[in-house]
PDB file of N, CA and C in Angstrom:
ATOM      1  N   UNK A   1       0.855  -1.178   0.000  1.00  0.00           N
ATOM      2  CA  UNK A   1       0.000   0.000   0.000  1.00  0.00           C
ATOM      3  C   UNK A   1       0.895   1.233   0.000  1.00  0.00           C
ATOM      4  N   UNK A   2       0.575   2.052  -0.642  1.00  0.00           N
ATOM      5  CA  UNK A   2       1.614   3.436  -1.079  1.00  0.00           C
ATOM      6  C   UNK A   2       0.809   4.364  -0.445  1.00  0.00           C
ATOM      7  N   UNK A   3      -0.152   4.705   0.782  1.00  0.00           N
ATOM      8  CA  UNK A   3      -0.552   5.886   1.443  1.00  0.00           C
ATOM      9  C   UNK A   3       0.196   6.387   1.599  1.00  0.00           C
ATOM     10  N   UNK A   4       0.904   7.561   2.352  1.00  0.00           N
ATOM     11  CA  UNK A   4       1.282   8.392   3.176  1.00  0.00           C
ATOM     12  C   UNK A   4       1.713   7.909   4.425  1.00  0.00           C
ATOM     13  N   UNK A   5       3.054   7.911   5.202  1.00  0.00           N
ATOM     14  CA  UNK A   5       3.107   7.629   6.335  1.00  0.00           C
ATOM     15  C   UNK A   5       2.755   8.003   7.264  1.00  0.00           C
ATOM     16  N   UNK A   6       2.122   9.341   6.810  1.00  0.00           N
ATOM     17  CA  UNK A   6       1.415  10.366   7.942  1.00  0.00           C
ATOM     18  C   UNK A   6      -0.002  10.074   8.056  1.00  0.00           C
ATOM     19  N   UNK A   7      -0.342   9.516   7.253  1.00  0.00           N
ATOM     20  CA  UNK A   7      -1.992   9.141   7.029  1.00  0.00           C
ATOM     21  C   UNK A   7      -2.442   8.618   8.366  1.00  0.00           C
ATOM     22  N   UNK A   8      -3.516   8.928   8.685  1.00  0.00           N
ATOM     23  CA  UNK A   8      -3.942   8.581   9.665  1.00  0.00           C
ATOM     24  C   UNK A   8      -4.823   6.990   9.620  1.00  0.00           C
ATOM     25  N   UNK A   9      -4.702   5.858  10.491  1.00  0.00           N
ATOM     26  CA  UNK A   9      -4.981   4.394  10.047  1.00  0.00           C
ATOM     27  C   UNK A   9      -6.683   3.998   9.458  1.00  0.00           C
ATOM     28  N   UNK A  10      -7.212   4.517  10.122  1.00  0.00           N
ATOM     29  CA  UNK A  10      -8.975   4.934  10.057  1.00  0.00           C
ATOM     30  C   UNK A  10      -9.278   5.770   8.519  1.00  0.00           C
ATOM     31  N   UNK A  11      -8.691   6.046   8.339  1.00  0.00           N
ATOM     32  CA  UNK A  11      -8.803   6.935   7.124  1.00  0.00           C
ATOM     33  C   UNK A  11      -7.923   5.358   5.528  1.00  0.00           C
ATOM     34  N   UNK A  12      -6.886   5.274   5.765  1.00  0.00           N
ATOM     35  CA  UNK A  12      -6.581   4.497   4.941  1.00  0.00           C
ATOM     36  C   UNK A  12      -7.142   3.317   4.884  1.00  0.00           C
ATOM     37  N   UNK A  13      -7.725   3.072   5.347  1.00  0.00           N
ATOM     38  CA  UNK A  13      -8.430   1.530   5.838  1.00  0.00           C
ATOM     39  C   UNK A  13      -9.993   1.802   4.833  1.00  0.00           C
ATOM     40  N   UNK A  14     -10.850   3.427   5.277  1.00  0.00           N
ATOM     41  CA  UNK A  14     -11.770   3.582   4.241  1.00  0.00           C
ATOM     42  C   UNK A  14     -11.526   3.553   2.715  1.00  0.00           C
ATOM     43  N   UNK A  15     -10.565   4.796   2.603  1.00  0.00           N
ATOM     44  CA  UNK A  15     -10.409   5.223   1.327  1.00  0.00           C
ATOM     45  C   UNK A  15      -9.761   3.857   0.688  1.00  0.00           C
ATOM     46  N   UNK A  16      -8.914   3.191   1.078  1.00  0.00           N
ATOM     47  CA  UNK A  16      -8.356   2.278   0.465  1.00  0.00           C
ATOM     48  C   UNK A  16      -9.550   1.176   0.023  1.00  0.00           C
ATOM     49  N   UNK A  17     -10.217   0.799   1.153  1.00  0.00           N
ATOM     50  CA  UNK A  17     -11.532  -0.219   0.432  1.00  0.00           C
ATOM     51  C   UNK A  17     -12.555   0.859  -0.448  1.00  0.00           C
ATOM     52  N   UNK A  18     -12.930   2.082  -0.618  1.00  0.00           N
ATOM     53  CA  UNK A  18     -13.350   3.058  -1.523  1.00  0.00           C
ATOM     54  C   UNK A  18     -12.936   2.444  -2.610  1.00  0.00           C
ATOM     55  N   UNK A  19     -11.270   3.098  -2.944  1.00  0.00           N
ATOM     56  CA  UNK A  19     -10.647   2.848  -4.578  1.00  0.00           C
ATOM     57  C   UNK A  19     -10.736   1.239  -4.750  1.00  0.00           C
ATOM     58  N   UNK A  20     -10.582   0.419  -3.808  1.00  0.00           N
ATOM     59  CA  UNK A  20     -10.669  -1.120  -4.479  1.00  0.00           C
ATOM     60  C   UNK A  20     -11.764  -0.997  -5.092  1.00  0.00           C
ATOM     61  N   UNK A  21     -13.062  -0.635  -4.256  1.00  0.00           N
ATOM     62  CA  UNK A  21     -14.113  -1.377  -4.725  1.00  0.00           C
ATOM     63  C   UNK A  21     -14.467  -0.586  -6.439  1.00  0.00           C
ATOM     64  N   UNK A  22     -14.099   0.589  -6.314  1.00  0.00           N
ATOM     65  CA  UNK A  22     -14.521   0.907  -7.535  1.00  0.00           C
ATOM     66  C   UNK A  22     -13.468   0.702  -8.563  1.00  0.00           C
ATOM     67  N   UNK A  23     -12.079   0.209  -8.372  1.00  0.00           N
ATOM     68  CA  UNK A  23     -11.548  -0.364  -8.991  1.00  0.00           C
ATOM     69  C   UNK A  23     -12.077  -2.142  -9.957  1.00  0.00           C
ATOM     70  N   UNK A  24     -12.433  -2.511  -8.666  1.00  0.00           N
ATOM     71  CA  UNK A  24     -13.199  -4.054  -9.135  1.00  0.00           C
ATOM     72  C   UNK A  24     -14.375  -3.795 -10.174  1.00  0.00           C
ATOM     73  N   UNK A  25     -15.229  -2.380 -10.207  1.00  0.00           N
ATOM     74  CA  UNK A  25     -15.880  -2.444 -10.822  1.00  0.00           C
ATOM     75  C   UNK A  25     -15.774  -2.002 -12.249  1.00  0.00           C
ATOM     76  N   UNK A  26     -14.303  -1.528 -12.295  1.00  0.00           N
ATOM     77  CA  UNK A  26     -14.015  -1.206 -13.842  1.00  0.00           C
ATOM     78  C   UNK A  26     -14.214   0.332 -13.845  1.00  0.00           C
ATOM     79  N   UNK A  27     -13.689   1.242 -13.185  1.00  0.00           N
ATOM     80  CA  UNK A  27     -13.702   1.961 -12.948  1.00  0.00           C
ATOM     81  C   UNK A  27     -11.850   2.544 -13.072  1.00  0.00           C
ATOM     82  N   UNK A  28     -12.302   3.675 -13.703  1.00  0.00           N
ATOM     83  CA  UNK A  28     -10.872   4.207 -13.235  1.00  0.00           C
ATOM     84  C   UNK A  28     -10.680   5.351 -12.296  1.00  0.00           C
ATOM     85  N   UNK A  29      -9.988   5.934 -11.856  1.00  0.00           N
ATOM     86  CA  UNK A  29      -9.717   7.364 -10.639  1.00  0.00           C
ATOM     87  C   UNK A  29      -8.556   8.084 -11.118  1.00  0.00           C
ATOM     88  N   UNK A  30      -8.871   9.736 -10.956  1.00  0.00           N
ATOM     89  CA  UNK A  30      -8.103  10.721 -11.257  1.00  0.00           C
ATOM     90  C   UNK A  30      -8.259  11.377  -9.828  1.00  0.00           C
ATOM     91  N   UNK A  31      -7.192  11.865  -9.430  1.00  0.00           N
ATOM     92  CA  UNK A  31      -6.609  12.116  -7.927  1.00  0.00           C
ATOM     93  C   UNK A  31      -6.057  13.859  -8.308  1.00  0.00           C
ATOM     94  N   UNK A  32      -7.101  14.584  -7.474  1.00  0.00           N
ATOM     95  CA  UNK A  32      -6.714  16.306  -7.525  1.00  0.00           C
ATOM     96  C   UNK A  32      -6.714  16.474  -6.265  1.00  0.00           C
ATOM     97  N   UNK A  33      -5.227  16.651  -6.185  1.00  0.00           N
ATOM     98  CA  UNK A  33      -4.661  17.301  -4.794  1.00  0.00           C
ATOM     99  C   UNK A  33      -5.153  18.618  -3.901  1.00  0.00           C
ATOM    100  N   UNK A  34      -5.695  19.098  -4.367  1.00  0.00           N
ATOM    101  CA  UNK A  34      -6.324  20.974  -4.158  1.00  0.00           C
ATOM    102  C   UNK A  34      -5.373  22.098  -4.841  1.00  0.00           C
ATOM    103  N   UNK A  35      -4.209  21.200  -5.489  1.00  0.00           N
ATOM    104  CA  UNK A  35      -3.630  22.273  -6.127  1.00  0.00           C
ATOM    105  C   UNK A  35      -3.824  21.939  -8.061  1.00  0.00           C
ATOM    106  N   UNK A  36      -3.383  20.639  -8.187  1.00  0.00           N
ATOM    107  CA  UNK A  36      -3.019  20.020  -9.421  1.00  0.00           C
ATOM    108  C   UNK A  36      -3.595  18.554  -9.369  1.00  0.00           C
ATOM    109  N   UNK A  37      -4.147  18.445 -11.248  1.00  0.00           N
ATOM    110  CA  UNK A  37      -4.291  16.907 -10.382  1.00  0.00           C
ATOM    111  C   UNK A  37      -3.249  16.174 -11.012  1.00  0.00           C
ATOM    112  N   UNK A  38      -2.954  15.019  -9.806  1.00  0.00           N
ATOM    113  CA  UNK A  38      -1.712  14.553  -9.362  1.00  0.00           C
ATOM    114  C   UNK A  38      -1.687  12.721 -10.466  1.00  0.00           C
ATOM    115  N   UNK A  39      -2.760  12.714 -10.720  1.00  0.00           N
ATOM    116  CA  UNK A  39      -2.752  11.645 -11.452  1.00  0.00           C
ATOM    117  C   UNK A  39      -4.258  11.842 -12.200  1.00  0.00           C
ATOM    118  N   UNK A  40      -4.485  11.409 -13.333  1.00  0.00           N
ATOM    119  CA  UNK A  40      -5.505  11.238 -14.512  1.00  0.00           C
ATOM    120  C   UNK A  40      -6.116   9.480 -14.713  1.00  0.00           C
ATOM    121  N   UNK A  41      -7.247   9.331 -14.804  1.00  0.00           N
ATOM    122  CA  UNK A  41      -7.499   7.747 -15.515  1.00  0.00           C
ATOM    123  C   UNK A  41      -6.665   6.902 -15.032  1.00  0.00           C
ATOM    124  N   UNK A  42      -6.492   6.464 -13.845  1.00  0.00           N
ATOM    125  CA  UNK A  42      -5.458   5.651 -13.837  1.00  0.00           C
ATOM    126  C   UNK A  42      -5.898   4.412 -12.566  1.00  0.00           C
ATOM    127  N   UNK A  43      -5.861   3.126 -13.405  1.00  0.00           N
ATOM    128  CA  UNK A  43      -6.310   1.859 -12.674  1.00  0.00           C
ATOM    129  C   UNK A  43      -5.417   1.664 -11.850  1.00  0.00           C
ATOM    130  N   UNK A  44      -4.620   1.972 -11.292  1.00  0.00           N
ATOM    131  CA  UNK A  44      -3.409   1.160 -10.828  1.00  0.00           C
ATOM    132  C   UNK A  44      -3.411   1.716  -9.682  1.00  0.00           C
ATOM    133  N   UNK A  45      -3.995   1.052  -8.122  1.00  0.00           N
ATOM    134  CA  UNK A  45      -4.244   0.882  -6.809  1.00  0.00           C
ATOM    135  C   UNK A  45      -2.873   1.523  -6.281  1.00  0.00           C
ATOM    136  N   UNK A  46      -1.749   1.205  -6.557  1.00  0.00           N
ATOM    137  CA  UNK A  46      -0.424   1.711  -5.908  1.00  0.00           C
ATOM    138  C   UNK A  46      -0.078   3.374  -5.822  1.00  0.00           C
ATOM    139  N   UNK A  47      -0.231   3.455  -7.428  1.00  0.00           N
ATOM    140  CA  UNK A  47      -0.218   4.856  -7.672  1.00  0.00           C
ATOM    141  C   UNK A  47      -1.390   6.107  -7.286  1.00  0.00           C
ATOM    142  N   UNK A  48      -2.357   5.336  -7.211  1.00  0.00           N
ATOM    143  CA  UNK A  48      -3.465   6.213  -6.619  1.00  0.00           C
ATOM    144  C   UNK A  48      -3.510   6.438  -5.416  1.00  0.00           C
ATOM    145  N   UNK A  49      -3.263   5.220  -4.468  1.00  0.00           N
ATOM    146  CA  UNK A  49      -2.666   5.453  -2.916  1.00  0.00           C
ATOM    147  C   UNK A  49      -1.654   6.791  -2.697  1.00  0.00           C
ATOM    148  N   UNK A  50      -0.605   5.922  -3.921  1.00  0.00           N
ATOM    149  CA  UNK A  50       0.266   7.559  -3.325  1.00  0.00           C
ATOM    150  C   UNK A  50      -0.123   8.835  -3.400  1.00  0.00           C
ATOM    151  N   UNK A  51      -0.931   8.973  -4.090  1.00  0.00           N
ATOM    152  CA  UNK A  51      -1.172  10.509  -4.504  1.00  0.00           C
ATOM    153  C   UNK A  51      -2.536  10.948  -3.330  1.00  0.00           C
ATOM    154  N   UNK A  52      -2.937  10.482  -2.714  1.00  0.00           N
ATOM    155  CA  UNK A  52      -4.022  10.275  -1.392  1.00  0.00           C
ATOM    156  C   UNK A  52      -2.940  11.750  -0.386  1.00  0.00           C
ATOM    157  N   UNK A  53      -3.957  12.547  -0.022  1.00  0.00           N
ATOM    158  CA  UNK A  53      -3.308  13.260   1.362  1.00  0.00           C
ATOM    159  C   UNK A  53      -2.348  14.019   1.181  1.00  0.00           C
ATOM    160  N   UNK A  54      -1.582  14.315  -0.085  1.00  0.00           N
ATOM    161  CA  UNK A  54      -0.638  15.407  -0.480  1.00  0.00           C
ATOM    162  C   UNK A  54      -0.581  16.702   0.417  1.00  0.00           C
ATOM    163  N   UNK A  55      -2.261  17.012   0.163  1.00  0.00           N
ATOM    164  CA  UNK A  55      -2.971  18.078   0.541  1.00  0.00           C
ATOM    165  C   UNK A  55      -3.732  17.985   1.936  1.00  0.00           C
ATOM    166  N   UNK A  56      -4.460  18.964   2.375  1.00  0.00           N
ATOM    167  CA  UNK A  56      -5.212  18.562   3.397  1.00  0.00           C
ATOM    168  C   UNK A  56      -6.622  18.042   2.981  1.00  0.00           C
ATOM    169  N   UNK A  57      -6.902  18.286   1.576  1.00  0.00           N
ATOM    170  CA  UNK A  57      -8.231  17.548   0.982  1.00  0.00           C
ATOM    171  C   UNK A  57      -7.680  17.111  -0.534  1.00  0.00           C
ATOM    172  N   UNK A  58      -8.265  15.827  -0.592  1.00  0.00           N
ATOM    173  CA  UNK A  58      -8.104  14.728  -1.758  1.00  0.00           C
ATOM    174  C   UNK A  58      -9.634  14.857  -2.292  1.00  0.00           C
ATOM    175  N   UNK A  59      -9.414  15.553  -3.686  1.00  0.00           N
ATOM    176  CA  UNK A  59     -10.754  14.498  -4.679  1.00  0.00           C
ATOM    177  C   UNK A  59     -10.373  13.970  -5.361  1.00  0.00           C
ATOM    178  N   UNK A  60     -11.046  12.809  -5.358  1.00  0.00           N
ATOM    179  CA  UNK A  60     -11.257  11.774  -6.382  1.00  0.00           C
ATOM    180  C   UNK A  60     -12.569  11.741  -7.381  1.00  0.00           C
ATOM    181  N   UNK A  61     -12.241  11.629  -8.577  1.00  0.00           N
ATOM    182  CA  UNK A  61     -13.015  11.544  -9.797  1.00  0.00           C
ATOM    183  C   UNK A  61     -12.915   9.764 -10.542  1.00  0.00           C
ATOM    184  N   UNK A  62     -14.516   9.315 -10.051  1.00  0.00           N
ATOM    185  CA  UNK A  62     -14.412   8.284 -10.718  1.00  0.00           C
ATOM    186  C   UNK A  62     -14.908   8.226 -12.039  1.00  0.00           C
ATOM    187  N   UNK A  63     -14.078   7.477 -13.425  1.00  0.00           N
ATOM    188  CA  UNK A  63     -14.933   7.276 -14.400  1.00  0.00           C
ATOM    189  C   UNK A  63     -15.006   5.743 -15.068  1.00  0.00           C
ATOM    190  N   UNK A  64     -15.760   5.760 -16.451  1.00  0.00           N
ATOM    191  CA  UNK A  64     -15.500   4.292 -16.812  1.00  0.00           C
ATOM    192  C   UNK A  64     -14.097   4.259 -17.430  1.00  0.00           C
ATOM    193  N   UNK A  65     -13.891   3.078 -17.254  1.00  0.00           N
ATOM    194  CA  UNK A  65     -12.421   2.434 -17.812  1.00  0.00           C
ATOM    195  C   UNK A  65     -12.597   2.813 -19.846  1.00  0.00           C
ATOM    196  N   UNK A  66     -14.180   2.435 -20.224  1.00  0.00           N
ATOM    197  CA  UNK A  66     -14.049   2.429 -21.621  1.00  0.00           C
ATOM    198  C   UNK A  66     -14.057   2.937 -22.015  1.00  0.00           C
ATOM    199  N   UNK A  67     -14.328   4.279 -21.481  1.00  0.00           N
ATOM    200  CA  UNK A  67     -14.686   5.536 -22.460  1.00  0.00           C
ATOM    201  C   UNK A  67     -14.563   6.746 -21.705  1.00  0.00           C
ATOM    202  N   UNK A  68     -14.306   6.847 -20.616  1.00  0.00           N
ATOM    203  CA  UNK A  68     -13.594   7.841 -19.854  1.00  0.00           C
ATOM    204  C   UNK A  68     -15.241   9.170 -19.372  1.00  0.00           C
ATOM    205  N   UNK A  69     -15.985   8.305 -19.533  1.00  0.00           N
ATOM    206  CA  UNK A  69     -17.347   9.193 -18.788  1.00  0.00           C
ATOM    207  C   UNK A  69     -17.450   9.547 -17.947  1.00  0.00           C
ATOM    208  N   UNK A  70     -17.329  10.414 -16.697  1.00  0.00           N
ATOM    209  CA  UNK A  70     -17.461  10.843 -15.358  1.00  0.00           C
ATOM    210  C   UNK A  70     -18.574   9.922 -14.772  1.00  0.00           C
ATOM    211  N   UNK A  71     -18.792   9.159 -13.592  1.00  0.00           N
ATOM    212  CA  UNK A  71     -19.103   8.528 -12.895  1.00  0.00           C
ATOM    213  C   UNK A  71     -19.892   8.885 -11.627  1.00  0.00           C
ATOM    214  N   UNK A  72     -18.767  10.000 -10.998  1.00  0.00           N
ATOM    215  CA  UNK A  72     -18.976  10.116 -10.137  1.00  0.00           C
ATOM    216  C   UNK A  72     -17.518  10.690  -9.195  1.00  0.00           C
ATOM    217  N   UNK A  73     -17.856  11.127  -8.084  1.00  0.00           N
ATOM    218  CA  UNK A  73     -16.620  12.046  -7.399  1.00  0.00           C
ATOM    219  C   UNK A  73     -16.585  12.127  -5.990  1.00  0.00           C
ATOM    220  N   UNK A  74     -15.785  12.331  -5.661  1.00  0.00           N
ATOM    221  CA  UNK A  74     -15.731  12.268  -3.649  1.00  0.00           C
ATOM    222  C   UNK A  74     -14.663  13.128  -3.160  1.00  0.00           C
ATOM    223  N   UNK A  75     -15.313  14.011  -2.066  1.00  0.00           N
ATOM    224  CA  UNK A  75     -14.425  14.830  -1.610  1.00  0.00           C
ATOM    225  C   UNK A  75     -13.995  14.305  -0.624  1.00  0.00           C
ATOM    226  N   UNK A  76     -12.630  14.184   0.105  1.00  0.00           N
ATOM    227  CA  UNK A  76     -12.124  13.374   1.403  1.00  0.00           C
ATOM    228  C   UNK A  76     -11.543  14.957   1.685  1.00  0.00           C
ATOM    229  N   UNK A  77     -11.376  15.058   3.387  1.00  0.00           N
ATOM    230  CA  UNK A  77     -10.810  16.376   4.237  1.00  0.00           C
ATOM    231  C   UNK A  77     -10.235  15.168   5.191  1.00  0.00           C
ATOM    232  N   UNK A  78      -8.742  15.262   5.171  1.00  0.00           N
ATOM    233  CA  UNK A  78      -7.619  14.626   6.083  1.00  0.00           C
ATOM    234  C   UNK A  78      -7.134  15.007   7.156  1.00  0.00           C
ATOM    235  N   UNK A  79      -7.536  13.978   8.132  1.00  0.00           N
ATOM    236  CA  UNK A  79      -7.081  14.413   9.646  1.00  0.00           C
ATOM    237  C   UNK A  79      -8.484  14.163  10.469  1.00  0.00           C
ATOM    238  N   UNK A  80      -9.624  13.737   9.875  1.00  0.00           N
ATOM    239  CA  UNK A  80     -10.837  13.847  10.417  1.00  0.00           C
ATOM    240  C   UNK A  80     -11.412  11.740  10.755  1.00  0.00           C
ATOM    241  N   UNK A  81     -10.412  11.312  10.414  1.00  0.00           N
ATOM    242  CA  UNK A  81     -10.653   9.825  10.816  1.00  0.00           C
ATOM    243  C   UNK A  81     -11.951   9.373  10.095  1.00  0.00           C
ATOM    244  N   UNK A  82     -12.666   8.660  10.484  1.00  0.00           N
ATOM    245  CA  UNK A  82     -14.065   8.241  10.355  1.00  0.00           C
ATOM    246  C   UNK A  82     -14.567   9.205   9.411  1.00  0.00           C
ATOM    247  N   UNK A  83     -14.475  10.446   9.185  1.00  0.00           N
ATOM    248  CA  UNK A  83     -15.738  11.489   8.634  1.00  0.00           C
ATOM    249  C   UNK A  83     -14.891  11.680   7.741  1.00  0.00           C
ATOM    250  N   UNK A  84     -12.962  11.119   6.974  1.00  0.00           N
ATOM    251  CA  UNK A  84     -12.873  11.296   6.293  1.00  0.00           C
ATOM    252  C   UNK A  84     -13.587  12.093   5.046  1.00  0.00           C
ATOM    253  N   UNK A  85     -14.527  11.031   4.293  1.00  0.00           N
ATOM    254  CA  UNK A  85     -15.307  11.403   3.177  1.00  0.00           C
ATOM    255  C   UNK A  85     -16.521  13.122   3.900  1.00  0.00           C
ATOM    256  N   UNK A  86     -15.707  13.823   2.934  1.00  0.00           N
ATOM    257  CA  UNK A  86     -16.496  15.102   3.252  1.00  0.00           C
ATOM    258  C   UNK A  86     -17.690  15.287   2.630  1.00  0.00           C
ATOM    259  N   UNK A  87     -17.569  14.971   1.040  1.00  0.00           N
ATOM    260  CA  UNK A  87     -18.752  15.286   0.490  1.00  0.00           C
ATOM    261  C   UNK A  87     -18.469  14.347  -1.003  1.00  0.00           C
ATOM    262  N   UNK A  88     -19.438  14.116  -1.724  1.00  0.00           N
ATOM    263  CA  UNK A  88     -19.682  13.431  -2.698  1.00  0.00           C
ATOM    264  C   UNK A  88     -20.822  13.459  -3.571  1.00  0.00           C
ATOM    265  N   UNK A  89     -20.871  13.158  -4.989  1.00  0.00           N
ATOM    266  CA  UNK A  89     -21.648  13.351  -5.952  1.00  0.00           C
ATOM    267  C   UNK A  89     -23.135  12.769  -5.437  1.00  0.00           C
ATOM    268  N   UNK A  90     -24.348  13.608  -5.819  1.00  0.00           N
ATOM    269  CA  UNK A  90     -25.353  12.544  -5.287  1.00  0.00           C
ATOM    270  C   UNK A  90     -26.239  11.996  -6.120  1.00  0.00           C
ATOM    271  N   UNK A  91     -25.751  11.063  -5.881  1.00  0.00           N
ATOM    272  CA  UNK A  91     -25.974   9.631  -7.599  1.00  0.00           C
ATOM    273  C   UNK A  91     -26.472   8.311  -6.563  1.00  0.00           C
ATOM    274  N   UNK A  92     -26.764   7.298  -7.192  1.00  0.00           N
ATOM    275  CA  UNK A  92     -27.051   6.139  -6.586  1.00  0.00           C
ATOM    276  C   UNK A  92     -25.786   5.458  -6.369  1.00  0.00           C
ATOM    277  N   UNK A  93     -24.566   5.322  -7.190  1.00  0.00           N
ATOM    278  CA  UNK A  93     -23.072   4.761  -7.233  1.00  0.00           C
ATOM    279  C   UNK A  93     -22.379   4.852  -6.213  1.00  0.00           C
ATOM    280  N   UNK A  94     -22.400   5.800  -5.942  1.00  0.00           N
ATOM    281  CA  UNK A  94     -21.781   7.173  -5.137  1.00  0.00           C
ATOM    282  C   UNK A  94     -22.305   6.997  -3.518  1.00  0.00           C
ATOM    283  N   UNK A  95     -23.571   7.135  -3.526  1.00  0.00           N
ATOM    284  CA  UNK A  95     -24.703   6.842  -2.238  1.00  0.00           C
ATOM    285  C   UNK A  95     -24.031   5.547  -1.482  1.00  0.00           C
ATOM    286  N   UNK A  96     -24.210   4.635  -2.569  1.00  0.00           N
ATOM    287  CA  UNK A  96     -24.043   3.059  -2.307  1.00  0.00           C
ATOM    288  C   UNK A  96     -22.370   3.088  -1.650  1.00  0.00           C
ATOM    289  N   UNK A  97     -21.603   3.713  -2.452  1.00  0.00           N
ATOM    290  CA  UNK A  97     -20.274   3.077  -2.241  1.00  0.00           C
ATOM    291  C   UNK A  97     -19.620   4.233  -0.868  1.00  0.00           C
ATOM    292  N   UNK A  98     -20.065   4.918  -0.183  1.00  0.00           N
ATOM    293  CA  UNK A  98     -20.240   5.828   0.711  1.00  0.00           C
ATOM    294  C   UNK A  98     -20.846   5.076   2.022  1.00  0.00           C
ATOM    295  N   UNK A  99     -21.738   4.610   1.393  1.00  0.00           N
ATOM    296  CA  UNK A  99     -22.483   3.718   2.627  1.00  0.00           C
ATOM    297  C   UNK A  99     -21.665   2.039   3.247  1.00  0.00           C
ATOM    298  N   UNK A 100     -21.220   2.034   2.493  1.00  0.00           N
ATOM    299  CA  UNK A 100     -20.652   0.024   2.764  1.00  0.00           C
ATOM    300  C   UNK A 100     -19.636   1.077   3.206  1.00  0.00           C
TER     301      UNK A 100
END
């Protein structure tokens, strides 16, 4: 796992089952730091970890793998444990994968 060593454990434990699951579903994630975004479309669990927490808030933009359609999005605010996830798109995808 490529989090942050500063990451707090409660927090990587969510976000990390977050990007799996929408990874499993064929999904890809683009990672915007609050300044730049730090990675684009990109399946690959390692690299998306790293780019997690740069900032004091991480969004993530999920889309499809086939065609690069917006999905859906999640705001995370770091340092807040549990309440991580600040805010998020309000879709049924989104609802669902917020809730588990």
């Amino acid at each position: 796992m490529a989090f942050p060593s500063y990451m707090r454990p409660a927090e990587i434990k969510i976000v990390g089952a977050l990007i799996k699951k929408m990874l499993d579903q064929g999904y890809v994630v683009s990672v915007y730091d609050g300044e730049e975004w730090a990675l684009k479309k990109s399946g690959d669990y390692e690299k998306i970890t790293h780019e997690i927490a740069a900032t004091d808030a991480t969004e993530l933009v999920f889309r499809k793998a086939e065609d690069g359609s917006k999905v859906g999005w999640l705001q995370l605010i770091h340092g807040n444990d549990e309440d991580v996830i600040s805010d998020h798109s309000d879709i049924e995808i989104m609802r669902e994968l917020v809730a588990a």
